[in-house]
C-alpha atoms as a PDB file:
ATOM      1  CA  UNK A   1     -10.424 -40.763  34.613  1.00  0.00           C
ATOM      2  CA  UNK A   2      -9.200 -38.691  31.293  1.00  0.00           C
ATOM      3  CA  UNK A   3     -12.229 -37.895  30.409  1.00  0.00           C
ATOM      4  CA  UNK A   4     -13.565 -36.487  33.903  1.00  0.00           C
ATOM      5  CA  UNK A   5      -9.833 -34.369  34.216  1.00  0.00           C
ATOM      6  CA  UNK A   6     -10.375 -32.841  30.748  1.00  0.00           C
ATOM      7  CA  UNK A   7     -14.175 -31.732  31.659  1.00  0.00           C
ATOM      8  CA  UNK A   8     -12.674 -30.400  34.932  1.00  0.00           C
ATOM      9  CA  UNK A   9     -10.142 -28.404  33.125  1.00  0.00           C
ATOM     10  CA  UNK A  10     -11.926 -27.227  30.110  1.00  0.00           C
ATOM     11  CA  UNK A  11     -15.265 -26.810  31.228  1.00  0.00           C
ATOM     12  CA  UNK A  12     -15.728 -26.845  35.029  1.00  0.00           C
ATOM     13  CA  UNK A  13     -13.173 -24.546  36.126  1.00  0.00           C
ATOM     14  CA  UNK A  14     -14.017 -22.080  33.543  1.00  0.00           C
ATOM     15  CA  UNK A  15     -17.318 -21.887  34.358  1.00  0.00           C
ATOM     16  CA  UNK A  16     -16.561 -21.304  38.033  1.00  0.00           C
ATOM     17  CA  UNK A  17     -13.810 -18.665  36.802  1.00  0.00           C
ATOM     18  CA  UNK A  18     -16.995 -16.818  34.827  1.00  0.00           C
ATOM     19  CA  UNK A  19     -19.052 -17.220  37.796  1.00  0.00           C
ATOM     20  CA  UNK A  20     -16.825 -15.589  40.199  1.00  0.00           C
ATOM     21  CA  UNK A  21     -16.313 -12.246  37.262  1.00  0.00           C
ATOM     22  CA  UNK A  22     -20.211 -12.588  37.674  1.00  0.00           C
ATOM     23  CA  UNK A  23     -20.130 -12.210  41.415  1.00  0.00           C
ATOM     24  CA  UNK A  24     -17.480  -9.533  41.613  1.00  0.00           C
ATOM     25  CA  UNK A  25     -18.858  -7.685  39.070  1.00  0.00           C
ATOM     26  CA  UNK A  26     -22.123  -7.766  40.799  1.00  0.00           C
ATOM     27  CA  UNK A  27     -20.688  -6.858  44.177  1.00  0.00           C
ATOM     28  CA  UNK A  28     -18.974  -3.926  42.770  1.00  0.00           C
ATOM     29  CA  UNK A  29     -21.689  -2.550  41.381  1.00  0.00           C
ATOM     30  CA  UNK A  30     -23.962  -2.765  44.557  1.00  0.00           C
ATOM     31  CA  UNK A  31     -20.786  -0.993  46.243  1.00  0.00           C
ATOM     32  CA  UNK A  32     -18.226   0.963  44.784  1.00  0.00           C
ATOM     33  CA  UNK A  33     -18.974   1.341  41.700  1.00  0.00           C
ATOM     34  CA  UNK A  34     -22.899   2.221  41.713  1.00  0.00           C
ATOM     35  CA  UNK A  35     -22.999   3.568  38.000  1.00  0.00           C
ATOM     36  CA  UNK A  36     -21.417   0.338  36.367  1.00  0.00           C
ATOM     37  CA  UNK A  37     -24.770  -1.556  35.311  1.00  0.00           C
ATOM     38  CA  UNK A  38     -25.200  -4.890  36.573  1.00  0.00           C
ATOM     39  CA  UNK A  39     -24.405  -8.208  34.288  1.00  0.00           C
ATOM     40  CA  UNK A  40     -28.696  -8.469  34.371  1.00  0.00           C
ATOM     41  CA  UNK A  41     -29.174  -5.034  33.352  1.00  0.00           C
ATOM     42  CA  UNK A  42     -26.294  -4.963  30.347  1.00  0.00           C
ATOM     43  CA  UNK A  43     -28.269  -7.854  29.353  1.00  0.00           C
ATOM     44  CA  UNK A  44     -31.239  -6.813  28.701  1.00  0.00           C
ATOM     45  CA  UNK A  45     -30.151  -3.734  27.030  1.00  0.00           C
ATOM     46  CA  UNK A  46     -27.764  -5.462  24.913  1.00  0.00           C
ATOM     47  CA  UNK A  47     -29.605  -8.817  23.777  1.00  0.00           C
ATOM     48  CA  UNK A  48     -31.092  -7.507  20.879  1.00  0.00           C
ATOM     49  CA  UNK A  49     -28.066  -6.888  19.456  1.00  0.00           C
ATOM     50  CA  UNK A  50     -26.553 -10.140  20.318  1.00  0.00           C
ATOM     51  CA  UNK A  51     -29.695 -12.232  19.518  1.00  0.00           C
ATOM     52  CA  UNK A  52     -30.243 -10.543  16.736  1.00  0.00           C
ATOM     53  CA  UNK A  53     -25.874 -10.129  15.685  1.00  0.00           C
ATOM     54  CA  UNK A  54     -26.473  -9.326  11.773  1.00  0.00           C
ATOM     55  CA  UNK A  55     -29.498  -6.987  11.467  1.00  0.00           C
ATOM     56  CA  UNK A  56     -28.874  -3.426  10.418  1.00  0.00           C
ATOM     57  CA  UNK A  57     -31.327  -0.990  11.435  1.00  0.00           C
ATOM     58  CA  UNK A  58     -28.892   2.096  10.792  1.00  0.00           C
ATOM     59  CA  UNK A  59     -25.037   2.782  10.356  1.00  0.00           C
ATOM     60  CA  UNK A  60     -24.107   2.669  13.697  1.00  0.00           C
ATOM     61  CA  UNK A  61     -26.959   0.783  15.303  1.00  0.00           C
ATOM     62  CA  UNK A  62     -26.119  -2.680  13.949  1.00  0.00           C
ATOM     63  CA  UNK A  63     -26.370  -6.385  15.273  1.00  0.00           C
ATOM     64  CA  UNK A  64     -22.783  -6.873  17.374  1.00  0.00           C
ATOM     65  CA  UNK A  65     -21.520  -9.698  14.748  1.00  0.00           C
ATOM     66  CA  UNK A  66     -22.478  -7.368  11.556  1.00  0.00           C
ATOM     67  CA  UNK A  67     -20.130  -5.018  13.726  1.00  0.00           C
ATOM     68  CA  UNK A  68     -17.396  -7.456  14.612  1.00  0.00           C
ATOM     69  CA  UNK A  69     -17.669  -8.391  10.630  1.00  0.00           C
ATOM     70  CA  UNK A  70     -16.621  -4.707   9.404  1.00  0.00           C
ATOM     71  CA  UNK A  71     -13.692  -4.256  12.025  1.00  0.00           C
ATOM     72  CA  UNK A  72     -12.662  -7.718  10.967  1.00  0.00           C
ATOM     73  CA  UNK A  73     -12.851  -7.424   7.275  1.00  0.00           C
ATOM     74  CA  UNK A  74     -10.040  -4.203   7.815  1.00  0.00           C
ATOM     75  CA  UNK A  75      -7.502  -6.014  10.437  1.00  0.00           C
ATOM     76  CA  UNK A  76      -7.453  -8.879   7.798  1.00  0.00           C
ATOM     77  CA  UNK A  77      -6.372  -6.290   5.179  1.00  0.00           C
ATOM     78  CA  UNK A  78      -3.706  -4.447   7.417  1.00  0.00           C
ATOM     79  CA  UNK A  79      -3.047  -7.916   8.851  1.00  0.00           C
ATOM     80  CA  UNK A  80      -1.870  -9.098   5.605  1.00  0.00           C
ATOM     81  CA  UNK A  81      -0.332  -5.991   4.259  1.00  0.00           C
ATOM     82  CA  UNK A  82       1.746  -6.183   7.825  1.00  0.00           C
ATOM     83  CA  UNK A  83       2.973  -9.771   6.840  1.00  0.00           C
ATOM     84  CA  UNK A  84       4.356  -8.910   3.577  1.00  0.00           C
ATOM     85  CA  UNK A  85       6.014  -5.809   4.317  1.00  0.00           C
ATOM     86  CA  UNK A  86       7.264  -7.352   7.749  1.00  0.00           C
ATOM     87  CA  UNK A  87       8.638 -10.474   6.829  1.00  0.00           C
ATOM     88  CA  UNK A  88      10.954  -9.577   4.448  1.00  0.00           C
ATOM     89  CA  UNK A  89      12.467  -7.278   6.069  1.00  0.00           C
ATOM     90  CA  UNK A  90      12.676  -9.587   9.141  1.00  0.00           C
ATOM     91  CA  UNK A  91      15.127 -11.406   6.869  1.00  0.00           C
ATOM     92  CA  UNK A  92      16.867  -8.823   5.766  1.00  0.00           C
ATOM     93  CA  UNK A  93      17.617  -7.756   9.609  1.00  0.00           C
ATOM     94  CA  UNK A  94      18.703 -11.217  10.174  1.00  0.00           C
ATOM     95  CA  UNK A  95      20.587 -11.859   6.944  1.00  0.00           C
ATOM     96  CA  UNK A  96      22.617  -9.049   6.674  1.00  0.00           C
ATOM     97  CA  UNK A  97      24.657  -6.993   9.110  1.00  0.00           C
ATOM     98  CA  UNK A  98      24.910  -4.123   7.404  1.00  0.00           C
ATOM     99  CA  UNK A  99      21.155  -3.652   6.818  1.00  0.00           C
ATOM    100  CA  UNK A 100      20.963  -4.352  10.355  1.00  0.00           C
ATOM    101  CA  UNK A 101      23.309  -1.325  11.149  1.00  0.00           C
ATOM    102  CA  UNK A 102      21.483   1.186   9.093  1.00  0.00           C
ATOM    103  CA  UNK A 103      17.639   0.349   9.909  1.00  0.00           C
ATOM    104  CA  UNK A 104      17.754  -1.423  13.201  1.00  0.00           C
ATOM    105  CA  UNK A 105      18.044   1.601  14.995  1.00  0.00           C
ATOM    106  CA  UNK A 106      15.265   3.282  12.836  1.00  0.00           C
ATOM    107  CA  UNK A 107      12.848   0.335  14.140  1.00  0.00           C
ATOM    108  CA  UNK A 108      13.639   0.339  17.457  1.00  0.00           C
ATOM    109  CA  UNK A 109      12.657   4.053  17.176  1.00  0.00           C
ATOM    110  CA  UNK A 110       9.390   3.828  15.262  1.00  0.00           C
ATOM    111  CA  UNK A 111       8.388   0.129  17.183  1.00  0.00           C
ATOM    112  CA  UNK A 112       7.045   1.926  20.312  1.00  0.00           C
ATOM    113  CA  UNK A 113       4.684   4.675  18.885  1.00  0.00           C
ATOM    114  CA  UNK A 114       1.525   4.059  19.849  1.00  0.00           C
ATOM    115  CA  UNK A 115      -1.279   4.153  16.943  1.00  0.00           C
ATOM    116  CA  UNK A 116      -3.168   7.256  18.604  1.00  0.00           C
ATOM    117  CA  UNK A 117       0.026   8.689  16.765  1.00  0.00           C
ATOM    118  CA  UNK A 118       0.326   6.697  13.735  1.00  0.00           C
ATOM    119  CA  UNK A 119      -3.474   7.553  12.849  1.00  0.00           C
ATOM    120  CA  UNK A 120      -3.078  11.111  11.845  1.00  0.00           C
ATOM    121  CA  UNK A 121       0.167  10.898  10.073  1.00  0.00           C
ATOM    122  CA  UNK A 122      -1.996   8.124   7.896  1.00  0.00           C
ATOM    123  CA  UNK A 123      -5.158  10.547   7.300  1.00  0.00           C
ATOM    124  CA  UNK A 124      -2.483  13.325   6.364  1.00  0.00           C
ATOM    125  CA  UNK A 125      -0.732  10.888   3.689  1.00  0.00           C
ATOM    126  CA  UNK A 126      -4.207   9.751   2.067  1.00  0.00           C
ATOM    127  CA  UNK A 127      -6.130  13.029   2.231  1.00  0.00           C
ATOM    128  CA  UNK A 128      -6.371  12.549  -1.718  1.00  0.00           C
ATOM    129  CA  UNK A 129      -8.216   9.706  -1.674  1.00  0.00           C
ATOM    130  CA  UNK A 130     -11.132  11.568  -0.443  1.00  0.00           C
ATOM    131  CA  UNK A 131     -14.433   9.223   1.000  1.00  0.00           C
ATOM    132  CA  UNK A 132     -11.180   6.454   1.149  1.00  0.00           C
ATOM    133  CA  UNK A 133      -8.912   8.386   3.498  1.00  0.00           C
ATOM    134  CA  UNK A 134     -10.116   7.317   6.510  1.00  0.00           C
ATOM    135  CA  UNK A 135     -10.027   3.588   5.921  1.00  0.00           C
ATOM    136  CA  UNK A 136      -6.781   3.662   4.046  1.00  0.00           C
ATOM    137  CA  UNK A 137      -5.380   5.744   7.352  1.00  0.00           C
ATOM    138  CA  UNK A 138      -6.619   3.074   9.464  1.00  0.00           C
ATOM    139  CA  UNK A 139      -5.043   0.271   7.107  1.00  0.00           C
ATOM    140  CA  UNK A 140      -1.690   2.328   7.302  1.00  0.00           C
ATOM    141  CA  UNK A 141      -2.107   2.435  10.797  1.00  0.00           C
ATOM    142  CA  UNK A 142      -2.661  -1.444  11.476  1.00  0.00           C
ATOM    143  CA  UNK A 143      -0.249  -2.636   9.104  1.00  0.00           C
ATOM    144  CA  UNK A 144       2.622   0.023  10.527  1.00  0.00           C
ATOM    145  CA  UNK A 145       1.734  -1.166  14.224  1.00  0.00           C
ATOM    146  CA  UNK A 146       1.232  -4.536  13.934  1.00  0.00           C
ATOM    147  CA  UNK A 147       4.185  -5.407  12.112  1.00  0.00           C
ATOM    148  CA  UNK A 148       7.262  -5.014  14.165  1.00  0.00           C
ATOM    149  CA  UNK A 149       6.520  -8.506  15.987  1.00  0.00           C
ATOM    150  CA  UNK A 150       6.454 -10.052  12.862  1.00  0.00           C
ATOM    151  CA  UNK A 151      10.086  -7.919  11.751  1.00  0.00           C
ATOM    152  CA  UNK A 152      11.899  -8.986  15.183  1.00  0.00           C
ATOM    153  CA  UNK A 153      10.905 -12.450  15.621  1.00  0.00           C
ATOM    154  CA  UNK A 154      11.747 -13.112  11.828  1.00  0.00           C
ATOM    155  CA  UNK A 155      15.033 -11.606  12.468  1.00  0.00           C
ATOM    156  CA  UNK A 156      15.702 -13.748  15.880  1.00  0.00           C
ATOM    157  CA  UNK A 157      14.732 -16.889  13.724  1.00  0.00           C
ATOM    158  CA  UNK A 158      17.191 -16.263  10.598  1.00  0.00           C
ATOM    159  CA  UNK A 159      19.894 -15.821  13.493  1.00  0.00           C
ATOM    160  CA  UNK A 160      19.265 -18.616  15.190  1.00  0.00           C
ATOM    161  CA  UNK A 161      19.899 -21.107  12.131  1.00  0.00           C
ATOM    162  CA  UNK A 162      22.640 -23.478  13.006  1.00  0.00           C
ATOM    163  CA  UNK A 163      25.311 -22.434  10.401  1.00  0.00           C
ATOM    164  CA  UNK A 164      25.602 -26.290   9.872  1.00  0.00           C
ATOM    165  CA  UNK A 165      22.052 -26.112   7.958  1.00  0.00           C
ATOM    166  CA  UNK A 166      23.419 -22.518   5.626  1.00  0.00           C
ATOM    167  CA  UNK A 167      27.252 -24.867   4.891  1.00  0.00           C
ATOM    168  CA  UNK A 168      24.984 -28.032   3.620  1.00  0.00           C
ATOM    169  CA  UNK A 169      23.694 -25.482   1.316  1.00  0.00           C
ATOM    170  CA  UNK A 170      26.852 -24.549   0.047  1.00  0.00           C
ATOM    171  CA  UNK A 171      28.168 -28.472  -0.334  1.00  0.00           C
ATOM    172  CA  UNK A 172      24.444 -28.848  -2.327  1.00  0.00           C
ATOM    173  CA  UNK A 173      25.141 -25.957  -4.207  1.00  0.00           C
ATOM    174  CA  UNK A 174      21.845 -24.639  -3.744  1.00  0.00           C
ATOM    175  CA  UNK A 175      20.314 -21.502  -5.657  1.00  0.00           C
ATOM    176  CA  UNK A 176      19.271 -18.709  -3.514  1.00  0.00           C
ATOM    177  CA  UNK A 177      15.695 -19.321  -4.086  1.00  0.00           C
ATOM    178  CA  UNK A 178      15.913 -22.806  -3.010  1.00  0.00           C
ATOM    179  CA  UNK A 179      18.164 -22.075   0.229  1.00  0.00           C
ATOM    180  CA  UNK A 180      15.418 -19.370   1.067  1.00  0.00           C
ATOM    181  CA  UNK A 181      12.264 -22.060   1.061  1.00  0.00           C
ATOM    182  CA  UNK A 182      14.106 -25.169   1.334  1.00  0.00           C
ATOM    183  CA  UNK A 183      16.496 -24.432   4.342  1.00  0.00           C
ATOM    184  CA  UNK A 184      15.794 -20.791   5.662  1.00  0.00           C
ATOM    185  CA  UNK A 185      12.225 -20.633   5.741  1.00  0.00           C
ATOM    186  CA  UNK A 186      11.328 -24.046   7.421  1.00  0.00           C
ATOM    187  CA  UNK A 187      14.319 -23.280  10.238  1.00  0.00           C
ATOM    188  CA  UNK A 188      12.560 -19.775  11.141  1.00  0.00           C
ATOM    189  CA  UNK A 189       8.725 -20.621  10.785  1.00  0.00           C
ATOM    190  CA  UNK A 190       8.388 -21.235  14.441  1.00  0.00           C
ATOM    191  CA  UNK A 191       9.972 -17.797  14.999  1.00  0.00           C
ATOM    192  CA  UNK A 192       7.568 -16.781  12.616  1.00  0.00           C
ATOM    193  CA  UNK A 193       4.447 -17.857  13.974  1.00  0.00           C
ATOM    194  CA  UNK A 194       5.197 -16.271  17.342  1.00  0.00           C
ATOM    195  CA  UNK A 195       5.751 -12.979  15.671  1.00  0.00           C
ATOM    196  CA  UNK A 196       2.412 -13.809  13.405  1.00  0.00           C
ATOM    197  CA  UNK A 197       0.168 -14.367  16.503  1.00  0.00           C
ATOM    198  CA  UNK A 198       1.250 -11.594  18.111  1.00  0.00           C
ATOM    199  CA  UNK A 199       1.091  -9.346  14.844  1.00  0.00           C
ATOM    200  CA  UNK A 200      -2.372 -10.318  15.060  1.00  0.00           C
ATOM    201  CA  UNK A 201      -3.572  -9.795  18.726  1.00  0.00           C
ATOM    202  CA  UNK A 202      -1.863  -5.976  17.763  1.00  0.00           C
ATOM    203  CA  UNK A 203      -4.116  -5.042  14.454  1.00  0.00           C
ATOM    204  CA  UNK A 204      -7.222  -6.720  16.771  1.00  0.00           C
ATOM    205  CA  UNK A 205      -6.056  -3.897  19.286  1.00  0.00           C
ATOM    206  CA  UNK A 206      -5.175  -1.322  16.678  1.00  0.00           C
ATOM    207  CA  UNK A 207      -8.914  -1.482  14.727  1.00  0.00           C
ATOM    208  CA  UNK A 208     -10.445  -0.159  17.911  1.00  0.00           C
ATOM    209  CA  UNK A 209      -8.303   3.216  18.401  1.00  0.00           C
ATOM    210  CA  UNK A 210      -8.591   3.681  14.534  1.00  0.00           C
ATOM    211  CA  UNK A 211     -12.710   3.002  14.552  1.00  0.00           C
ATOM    212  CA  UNK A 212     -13.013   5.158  17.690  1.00  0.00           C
ATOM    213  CA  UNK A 213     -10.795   7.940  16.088  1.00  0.00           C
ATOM    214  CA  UNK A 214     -12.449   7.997  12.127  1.00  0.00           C
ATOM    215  CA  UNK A 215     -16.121   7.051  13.635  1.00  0.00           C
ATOM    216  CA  UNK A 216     -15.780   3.898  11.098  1.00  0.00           C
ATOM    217  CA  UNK A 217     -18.770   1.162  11.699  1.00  0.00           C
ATOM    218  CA  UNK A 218     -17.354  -1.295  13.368  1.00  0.00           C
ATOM    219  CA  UNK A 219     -16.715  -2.588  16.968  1.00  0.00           C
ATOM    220  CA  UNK A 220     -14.678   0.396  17.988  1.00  0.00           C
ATOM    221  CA  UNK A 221     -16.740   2.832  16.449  1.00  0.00           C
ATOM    222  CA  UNK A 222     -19.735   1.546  18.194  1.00  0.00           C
ATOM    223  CA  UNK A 223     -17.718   1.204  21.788  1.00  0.00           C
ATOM    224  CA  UNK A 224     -17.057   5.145  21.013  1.00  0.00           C
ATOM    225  CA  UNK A 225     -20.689   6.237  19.951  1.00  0.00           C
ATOM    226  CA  UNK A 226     -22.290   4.745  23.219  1.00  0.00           C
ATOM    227  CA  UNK A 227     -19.577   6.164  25.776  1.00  0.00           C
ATOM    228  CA  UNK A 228     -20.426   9.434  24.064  1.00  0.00           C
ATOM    229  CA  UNK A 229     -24.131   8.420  24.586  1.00  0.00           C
ATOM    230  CA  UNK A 230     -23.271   7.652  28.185  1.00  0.00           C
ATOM    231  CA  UNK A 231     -24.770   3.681  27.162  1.00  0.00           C
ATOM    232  CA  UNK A 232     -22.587   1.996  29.772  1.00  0.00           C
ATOM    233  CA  UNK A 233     -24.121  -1.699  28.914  1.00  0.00           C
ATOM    234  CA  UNK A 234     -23.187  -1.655  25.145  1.00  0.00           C
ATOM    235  CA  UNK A 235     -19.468  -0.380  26.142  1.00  0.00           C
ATOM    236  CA  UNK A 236     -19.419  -3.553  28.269  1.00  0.00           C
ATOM    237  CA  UNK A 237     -21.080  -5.340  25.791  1.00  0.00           C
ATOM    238  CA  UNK A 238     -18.360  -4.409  23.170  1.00  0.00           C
ATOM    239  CA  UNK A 239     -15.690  -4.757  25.411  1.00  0.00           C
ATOM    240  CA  UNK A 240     -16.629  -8.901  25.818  1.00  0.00           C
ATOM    241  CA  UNK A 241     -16.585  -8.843  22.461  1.00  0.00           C
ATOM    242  CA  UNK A 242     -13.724  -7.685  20.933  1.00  0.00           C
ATOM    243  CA  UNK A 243     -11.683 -10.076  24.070  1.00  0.00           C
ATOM    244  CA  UNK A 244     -13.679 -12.770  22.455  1.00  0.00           C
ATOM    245  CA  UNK A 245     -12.799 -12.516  19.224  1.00  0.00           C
ATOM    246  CA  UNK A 246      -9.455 -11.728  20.372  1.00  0.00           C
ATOM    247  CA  UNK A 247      -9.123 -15.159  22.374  1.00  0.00           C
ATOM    248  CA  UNK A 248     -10.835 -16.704  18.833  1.00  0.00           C
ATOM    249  CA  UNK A 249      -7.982 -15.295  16.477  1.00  0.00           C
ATOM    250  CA  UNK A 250      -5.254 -16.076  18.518  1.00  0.00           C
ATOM    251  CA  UNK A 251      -6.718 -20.128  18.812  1.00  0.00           C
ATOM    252  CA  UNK A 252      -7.004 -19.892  14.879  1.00  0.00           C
ATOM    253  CA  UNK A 253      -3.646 -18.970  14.379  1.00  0.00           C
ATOM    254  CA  UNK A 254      -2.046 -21.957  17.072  1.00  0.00           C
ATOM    255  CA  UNK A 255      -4.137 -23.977  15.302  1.00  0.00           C
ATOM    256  CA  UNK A 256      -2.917 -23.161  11.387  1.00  0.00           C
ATOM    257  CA  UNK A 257       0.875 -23.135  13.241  1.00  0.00           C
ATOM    258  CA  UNK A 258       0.319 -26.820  14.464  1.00  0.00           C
ATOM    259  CA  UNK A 259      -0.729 -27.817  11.171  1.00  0.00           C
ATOM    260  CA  UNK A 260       2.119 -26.259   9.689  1.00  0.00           C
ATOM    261  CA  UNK A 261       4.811 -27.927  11.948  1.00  0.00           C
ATOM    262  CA  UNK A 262       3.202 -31.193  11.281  1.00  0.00           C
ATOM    263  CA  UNK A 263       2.522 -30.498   7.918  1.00  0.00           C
END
């Protein structure tokens, strides 16, 4: 009985979900929307770059995974660079009041700016680097974007700590080091991991406006070449993947968050 449920919910009623985009998708193009090409048709102009995902037959006319690879390689950077810029200061905003009065308002003003805005003010500061500037732009852009989940839910988490856990610190006599990884740290990682996973799905968003903006290889540099090409099956094609990989990262990260609240 288990075993039939769990096939029904993970793999019978998503296939019928997919089946009905299928339909839908077909229907619409057959009616109002004649120009969309049909899930046949993006097919067969897109399976050589899905059967054959690696193979590089020019800068921007690459296998889709040898794309998905590239814009990968630079959210992981800005993903990281995000983490340890946000987090601490996460725990300063939830540490200390008067850090909170003089940059929480800053934050709240720089949180919502979207990263068609960010991305020039990055290419102006690294216009030195030369060949580099672009990339480091987009790096300043992901990491600048993507880390304000990380900052408020880090924040939320210090707050929430029972004061009970901070005055058995006191009675212990702990050092500040050790009430930072033996008390404060374990009480906020699952505030933590929400703000990590969504820091994530953000620089997966982010890479696309920065590709499409600097031309980078990648998945949003490709998406942007074949709209200006008027290739309507690879921008379909690239939007599937880049919700896949999506849907992949954030699994990834509530699996490493399981193992680290059972760790």
């Amino acid at each position: 009985m288990n075993e039939s449920k769990f096939k029904l919910d993970w793999l019978v009623l998503p296939l019928v979900g997919l089946a009905l985009v299928l339909v839908f998708w077909q229907v619409s193009c057959a009616t109002w929307a004649r120009e969309l090409p049909t899930p046949y048709k993006t097919w067969m102009a897109s399976k050589d770059y899905v059967l054959k995902p690696f193979e590089k037959r020019g800068e921007m006319d690459q296998g889709i995974l040898r794309f998905t690879w590239y814009s990968l390689v630079l959210v992981a950077k800005g993903y990281a660079i995000a983490l340890i810029i946000g987090t601490p200061i996460g725990f300063f905003l939830g540490l200390s009041t008067t850090f909170t009065k003089a940059f929480d308002p800053i934050i709240q003003i720089l949180r919502p700016v979207s990263p068609l805005a960010w991305l020039p003010l990055g290419l102006v500061l690294f216009l030195g680097a030369g060949k580099q500037a672009s990339e480091l732009g987009a790096l300043f852009t992901i990491a600048v974007c993507s880390m304000w989940p990380t900052v408020l839910n880090t924040a939320v988490g210090v707050r929430a700590i029972p004061q009970d856990y901070l005055n058995v610190a006191k009675v212990l006599k702990l050092s500040r080091s050790k009430t930072l990884f033996k008390v404060l740290i374990p009480a906020t990682l699952p505030y933590m991991f929400t703000g990590f996973r969504l820091s994530l799905g953000i620089a997966w968003l982010v890479i696309v406006a920065a590709e499409m903006l600097t031309g980078r290889p990648g998945v949003g540099g490709f998406l942007w070449q074949e709209y200006n090409s008027l290739i309507y099956e690879h921008i379909i094609l690239c939007i599937i993947t880049i919700g896949v990989v999506g849907f992949i990262l954030d699994r990834l990260m509530s699996v490493i968050e399981r193992r680290f609240k059972t760790a």
